[in-house]
Protein backbone atom coordinates (compact mmCIF):
# COMPACT_ATOMS: atom_id res chain seq x y z
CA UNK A 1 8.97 45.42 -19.34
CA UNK A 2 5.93 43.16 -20.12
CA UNK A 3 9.12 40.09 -20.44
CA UNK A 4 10.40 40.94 -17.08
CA UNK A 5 6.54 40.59 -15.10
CA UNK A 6 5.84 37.69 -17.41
CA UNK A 7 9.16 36.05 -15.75
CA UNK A 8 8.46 37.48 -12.47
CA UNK A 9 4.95 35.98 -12.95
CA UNK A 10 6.58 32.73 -13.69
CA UNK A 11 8.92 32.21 -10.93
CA UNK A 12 6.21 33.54 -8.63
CA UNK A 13 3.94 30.74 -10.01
CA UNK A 14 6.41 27.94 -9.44
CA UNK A 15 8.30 29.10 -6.22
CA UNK A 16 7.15 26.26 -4.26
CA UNK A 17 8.60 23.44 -7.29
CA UNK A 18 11.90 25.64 -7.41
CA UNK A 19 12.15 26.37 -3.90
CA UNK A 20 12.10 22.43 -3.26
CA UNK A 21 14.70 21.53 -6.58
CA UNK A 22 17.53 24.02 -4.85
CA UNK A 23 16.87 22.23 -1.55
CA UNK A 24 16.78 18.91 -2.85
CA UNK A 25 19.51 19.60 -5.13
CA UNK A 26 21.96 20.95 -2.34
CA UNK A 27 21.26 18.15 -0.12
CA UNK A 28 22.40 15.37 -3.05
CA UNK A 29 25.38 17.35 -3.31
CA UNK A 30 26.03 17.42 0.78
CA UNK A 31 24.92 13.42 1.07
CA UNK A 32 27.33 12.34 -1.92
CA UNK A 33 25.43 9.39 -2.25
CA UNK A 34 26.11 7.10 -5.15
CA UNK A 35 24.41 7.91 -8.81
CA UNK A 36 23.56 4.56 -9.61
CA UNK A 37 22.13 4.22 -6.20
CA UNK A 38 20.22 7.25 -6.06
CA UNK A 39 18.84 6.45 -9.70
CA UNK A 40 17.88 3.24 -8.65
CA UNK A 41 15.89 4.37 -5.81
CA UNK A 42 14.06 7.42 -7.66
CA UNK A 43 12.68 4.70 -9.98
CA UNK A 44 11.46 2.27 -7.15
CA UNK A 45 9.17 5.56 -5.83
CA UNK A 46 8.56 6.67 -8.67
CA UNK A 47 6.73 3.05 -9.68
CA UNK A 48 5.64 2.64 -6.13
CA UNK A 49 4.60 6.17 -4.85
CA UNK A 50 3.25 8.00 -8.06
CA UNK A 51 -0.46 6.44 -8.22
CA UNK A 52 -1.32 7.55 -4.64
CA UNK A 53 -0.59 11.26 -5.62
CA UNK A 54 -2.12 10.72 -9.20
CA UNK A 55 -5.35 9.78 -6.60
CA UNK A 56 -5.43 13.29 -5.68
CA UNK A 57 -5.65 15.38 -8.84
CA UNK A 58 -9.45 15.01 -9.89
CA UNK A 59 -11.08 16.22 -6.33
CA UNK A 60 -8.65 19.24 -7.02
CA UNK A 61 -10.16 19.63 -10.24
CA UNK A 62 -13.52 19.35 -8.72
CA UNK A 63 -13.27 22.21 -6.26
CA UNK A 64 -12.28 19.99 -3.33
CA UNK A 65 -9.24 21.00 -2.73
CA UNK A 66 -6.63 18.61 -0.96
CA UNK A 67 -8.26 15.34 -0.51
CA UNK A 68 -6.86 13.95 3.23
CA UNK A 69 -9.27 11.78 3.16
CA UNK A 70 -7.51 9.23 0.92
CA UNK A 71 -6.38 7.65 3.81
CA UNK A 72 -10.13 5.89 3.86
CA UNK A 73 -8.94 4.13 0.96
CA UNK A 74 -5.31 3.28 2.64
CA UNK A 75 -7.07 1.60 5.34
CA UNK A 76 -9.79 -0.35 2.65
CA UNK A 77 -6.31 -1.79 0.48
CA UNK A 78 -4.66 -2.83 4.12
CA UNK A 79 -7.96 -4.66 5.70
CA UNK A 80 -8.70 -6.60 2.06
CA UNK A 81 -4.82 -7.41 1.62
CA UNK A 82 -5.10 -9.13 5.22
CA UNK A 83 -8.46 -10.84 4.20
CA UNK A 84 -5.76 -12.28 1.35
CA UNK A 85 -2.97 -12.93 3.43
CA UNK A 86 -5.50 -15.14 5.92
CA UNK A 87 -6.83 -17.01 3.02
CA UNK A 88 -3.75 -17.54 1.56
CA UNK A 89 -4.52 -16.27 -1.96
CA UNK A 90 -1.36 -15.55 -3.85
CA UNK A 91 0.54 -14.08 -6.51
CA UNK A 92 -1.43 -12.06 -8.90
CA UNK A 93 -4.67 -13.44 -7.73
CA UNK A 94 -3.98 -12.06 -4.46
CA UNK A 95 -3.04 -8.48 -5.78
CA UNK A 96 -6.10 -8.74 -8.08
CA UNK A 97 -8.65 -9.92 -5.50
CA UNK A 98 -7.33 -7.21 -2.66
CA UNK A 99 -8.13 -4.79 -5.63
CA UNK A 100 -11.53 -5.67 -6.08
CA UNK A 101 -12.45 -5.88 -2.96
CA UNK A 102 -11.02 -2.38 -1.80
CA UNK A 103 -12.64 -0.73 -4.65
CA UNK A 104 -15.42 -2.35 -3.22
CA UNK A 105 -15.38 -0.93 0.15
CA UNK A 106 -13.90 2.37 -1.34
CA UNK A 107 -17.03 3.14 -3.15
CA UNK A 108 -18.67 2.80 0.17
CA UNK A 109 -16.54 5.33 2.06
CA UNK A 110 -15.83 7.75 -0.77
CA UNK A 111 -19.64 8.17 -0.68
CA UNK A 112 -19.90 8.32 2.63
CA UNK A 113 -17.08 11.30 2.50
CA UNK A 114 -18.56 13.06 -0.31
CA UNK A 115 -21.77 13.09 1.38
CA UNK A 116 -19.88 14.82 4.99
CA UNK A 117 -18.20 17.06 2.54
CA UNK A 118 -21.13 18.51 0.98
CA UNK A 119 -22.13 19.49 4.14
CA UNK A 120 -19.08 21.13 4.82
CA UNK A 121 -18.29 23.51 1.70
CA UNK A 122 -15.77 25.89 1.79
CA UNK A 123 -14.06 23.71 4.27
CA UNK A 124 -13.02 20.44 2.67
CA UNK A 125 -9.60 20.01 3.29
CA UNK A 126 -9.60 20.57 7.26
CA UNK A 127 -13.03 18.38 7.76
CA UNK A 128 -11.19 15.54 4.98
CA UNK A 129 -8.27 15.78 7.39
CA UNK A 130 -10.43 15.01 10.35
CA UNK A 131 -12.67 12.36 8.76
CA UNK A 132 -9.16 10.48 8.16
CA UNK A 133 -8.26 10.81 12.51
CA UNK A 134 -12.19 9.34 13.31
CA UNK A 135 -11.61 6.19 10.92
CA UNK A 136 -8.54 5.98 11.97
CA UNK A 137 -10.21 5.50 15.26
CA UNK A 138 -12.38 3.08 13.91
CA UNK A 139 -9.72 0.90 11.53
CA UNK A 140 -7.94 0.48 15.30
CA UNK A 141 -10.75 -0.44 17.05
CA UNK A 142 -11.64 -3.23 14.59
CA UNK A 143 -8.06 -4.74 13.83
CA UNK A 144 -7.44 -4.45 17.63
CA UNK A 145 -10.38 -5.87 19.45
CA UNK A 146 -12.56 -7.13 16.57
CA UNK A 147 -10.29 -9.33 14.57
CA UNK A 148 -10.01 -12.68 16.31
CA UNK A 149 -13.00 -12.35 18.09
CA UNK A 150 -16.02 -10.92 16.42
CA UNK A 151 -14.16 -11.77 13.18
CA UNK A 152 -12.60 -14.68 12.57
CA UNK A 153 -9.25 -15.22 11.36
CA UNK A 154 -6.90 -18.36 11.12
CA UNK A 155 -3.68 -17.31 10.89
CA UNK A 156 -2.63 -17.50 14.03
CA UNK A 157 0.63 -16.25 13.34
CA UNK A 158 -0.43 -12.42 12.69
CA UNK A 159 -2.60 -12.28 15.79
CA UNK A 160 -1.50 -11.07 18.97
CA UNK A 161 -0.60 -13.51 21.68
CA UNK A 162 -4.25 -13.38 23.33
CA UNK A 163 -5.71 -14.80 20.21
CA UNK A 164 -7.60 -10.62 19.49
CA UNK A 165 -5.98 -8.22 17.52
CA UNK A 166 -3.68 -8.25 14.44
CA UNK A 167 0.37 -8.24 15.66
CA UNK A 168 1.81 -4.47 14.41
CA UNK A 169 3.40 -6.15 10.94
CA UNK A 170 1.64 -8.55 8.95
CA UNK A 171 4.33 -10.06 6.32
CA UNK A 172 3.44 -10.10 2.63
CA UNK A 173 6.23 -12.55 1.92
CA UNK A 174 5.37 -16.01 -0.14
CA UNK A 175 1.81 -14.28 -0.96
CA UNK A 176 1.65 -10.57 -2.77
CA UNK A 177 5.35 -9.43 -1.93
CA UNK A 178 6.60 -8.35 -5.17
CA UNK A 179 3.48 -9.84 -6.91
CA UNK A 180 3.35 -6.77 -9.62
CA UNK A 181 7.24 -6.09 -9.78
CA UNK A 182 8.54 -9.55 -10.18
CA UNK A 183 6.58 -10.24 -13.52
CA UNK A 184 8.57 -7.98 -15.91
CA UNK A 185 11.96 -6.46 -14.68
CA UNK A 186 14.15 -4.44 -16.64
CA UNK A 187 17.30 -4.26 -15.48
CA UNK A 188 19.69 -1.13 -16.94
CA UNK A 189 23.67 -0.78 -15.22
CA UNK A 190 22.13 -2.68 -11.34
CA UNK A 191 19.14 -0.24 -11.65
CA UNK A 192 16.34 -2.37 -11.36
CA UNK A 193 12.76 -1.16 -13.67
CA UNK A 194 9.56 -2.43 -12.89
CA UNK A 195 7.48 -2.14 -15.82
CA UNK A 196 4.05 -3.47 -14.52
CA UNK A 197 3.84 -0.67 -11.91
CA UNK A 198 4.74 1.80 -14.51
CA UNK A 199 2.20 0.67 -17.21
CA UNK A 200 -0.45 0.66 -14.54
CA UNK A 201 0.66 4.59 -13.72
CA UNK A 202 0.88 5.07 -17.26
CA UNK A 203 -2.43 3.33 -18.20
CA UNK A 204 -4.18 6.17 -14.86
CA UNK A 205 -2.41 9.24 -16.55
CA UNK A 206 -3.95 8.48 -19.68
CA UNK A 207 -7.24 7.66 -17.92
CA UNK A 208 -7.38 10.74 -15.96
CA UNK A 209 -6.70 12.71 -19.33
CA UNK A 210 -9.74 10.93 -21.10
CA UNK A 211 -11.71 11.84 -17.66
CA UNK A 212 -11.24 15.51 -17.73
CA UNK A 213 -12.34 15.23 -21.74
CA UNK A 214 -15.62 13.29 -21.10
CA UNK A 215 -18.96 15.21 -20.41
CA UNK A 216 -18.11 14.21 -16.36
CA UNK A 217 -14.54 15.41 -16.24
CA UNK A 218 -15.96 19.00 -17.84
CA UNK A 219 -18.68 18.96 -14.65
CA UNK A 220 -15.34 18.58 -12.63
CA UNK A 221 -14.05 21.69 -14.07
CA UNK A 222 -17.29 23.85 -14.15
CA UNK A 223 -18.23 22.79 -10.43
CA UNK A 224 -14.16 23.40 -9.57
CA UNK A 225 -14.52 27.09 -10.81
CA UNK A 226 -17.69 27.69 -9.56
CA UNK A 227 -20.57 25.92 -8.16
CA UNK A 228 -23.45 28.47 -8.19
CA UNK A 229 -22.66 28.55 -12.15
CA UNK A 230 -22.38 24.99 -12.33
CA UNK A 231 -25.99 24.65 -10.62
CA UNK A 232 -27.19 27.60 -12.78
CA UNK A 233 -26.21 25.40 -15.80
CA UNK A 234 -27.63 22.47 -15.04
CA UNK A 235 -25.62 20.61 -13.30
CA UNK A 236 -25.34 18.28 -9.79
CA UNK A 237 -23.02 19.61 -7.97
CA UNK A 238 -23.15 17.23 -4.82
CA UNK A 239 -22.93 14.28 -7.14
CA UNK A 240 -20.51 15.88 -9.46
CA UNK A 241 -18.25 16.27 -5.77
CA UNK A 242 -19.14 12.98 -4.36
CA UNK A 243 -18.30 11.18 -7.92
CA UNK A 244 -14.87 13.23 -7.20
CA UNK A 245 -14.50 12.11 -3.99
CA UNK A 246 -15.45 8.17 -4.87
CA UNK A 247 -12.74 8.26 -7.71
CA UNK A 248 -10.10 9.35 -5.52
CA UNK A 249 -10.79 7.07 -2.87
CA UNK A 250 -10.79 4.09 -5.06
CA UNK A 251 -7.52 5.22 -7.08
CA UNK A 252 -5.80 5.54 -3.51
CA UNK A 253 -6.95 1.94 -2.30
CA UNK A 254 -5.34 0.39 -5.62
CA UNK A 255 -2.37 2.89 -5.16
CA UNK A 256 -1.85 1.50 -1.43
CA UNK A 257 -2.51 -2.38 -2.49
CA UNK A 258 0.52 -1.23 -5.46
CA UNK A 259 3.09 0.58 -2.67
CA UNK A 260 2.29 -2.34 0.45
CA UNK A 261 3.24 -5.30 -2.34
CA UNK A 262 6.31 -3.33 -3.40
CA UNK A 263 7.32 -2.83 0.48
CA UNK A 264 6.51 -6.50 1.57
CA UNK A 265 4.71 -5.76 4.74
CA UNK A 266 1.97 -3.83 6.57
CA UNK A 267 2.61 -1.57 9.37
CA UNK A 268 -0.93 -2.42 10.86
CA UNK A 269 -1.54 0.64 12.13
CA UNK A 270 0.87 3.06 10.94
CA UNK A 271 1.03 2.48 6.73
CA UNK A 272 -1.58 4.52 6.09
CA UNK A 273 -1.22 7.30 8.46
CA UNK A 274 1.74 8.82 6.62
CA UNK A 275 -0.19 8.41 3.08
CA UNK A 276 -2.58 11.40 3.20
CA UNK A 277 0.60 13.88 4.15
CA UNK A 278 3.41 12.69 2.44
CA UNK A 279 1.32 12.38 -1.13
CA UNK A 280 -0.27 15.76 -0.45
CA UNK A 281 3.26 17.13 0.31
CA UNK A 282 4.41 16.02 -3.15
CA UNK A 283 1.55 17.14 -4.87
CA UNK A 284 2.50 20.71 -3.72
CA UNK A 285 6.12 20.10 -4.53
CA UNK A 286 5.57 19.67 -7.88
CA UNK A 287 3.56 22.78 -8.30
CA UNK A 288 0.13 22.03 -7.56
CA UNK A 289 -2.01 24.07 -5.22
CA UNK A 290 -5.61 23.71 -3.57
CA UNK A 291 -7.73 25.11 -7.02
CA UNK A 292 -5.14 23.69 -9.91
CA UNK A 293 -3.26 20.70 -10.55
CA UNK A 294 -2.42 17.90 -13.10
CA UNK A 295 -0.64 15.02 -13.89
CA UNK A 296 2.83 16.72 -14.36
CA UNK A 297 2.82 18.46 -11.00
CA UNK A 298 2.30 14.98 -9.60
CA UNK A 299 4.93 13.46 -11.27
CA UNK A 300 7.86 16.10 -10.85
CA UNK A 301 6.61 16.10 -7.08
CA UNK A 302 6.85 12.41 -6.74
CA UNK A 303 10.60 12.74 -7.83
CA UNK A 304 11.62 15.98 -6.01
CA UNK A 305 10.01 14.78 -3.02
CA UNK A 306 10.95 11.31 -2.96
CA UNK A 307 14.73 12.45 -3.98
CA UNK A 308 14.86 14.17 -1.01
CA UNK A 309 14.06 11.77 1.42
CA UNK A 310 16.18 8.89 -0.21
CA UNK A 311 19.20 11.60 0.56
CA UNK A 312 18.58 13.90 3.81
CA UNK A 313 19.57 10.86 6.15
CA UNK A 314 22.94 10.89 4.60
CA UNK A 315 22.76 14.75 4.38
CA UNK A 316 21.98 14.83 8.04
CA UNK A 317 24.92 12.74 8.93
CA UNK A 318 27.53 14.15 7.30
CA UNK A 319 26.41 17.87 8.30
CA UNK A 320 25.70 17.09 11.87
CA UNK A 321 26.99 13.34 12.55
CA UNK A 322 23.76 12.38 13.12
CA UNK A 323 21.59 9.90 10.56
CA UNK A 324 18.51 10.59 12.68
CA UNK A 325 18.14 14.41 12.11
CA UNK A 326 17.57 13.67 8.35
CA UNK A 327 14.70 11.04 9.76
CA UNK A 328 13.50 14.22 11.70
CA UNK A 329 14.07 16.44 9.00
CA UNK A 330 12.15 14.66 6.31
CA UNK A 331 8.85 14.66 8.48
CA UNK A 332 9.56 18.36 9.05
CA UNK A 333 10.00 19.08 5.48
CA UNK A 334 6.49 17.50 4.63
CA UNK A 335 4.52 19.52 6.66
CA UNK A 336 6.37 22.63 6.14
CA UNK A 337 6.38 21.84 2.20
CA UNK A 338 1.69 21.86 2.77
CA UNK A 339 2.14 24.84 5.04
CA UNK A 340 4.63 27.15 2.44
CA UNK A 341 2.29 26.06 -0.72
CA UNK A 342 -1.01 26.91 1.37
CA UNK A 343 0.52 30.04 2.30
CA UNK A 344 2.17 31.06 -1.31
CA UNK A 345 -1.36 30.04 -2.53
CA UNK A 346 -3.47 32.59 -0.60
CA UNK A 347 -0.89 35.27 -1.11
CA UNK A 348 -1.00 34.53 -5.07
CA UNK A 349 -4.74 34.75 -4.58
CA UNK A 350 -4.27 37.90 -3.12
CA UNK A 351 -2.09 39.26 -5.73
CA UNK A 352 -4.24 37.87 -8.79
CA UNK A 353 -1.01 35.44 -9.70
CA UNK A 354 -1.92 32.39 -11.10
């Protein structure tokens, strides 16, 4: 008896992770794609996508639930990477200067968020969300109408024809394209391994493990479970958040300046729109929820997730004849994916499941 509720328990606990494998898995077997292929893909996201959800795992820890607001930090890797791309700073130097300087301007805005979030406890995740839509606002109005005229910049090129405004894609070719992934490839039967991008996720996994052992990372945890005891104790819990909220941002500006140089180029104003969602959507996949989550839910997510999406185009053409509906599909699936693991959340709540 006490086998079959421990099971039940289980499966309850990891519906969302096993919900997404049976989907995931049926649509590799519908799209027939190539093994190789889809192999080769799984480990370009998984090197390119898995830092940007590893971003999101210490403001969970820290009570803050789903962290939207990484997009802050997006937007801080895309305006220093076009600071290098106008100076003409390449190669490694260009990757390693963008870094600095959107850690830089992370620390400012992950302060500034932590600071709007303390004043908005108990709702986090919907005012993190909206922070991310107002400097949105704000990233637009500068990179339209600023740039070109308020701030100068000489590459002509990138600007729109009026001489204000940076054009919609700013190419990273000939200065941080493939500036981490071209210095040590592995190559194993035409699937291509980039081992820089891995150490670096390797070298945050281990980081965020020390973290959570240090005297700060157990602060994390007390103020996660709960703050009136964490006060009662001793300890700041609006810097203990805000420190959460800093970390994150500057993890997800490194993550961004690690994804943009393994694309090539910037979407000016869409790249890091989509970031927020689609790393919060894997997150969940891979069994995390708003109060819990770790480095293994983050890393299953990133490859159930990401498997998906490589395969529902070809899915949605052979079941409907249409390549498009899998486009259509995989934006459907990510916001479905946050509103199922929300909702499986409070029920589990509910039900005392954890």
């Amino acid at each position: 008896m006490n086998r079959k509720i421990s099971l039940k328990n289980i499966l309850l606990s990891n519906i969302v992770p096993i919900a997404f494998f049976i989907l995931t898995l049926g649509a590799v077997i519908v799209a027939k794609i190539p093994i190789l292929f889809l192999l080769s893909e799984i480990v370009r996201r998984i090197s390119r996508n898995t830092f940007l959800v590893l971003a999101l795992i210490i403001p969970v820890v820290a009570g803050l639930g789903l962290n939207f607001a990484i997009v802050l930090g997006a937007m801080a890797a895309q305006a220093s990477l076009f600071f290098v791309v106008d100076w003409g700073i390449t190669g490694i130097k260009g990757i390693l200067l963008a870094m600095l300087m959107a850690s830089v301007l992370s620390i400012g805005l992950g302060w500034l968020v932590g600071r709007t979030l303390n004043r908005a406890k108990g709702r986090e995740m919907i005012t993190s969300m909206i922070l991310g839509f107002f400097a949105n606002g704000v990233y637009q109005l500068i990179f339209l109408f600023f740039i070109g005229s308020l701030i100068p910049y000489s590459k002509k090129a990138f600007l729109l024809p009026q001489g204000v405004g940076l054009r919609n894609t700013v190419d990273l070719y000939g200065v941080v394209d493939g500036a981490l992934n071209n210095i040590w490839i592995v190559s194993i039967k035409f699937i291509n391994v980039y081992m820089i991008p891995l150490f670096i996720i390797v070298g945050l996994c281990l980081l965020i493990t020390f973290l959570l052992k240090t005297k700060l990372g157990q602060d994390f945890k007390a103020v996660g479970q709960d703050m009136h005891v964490a006060q009662t104790a001793g300890i700041n819990v609006d810097k203990t958040r805000i420190t959460a909220i800093i970390i994150s941002t500057v993890l997800a500006a490194i993550g961004q300046i690690i994804y943009l140089q393994d694309i090539g180029t910037i979407n000016t104003y869409n790249s890091h729109e989509q970031i927020g969602l689609f790393s919060i959507a894997a997150l969940l996949v891979g069994g995390a929820s708003t109060r819990k989550a770790n480095i293994w839910n983050a890393i299953i997510g990133v490859i159930l997730f990401h498997t998906l999406f490589i395969v529902a185009p070809s899915a949605g053409n052979r079941l409907f004849g249409q390549p498009q509906i899998g486009e259509f599909f995989r934006e459907f699936v990510a916001y479905a994916v946050i509103a199922f693991a929300l909702a499986m959340h409070g029920w589990k709540t509910r039900k005392g499941i954890h």
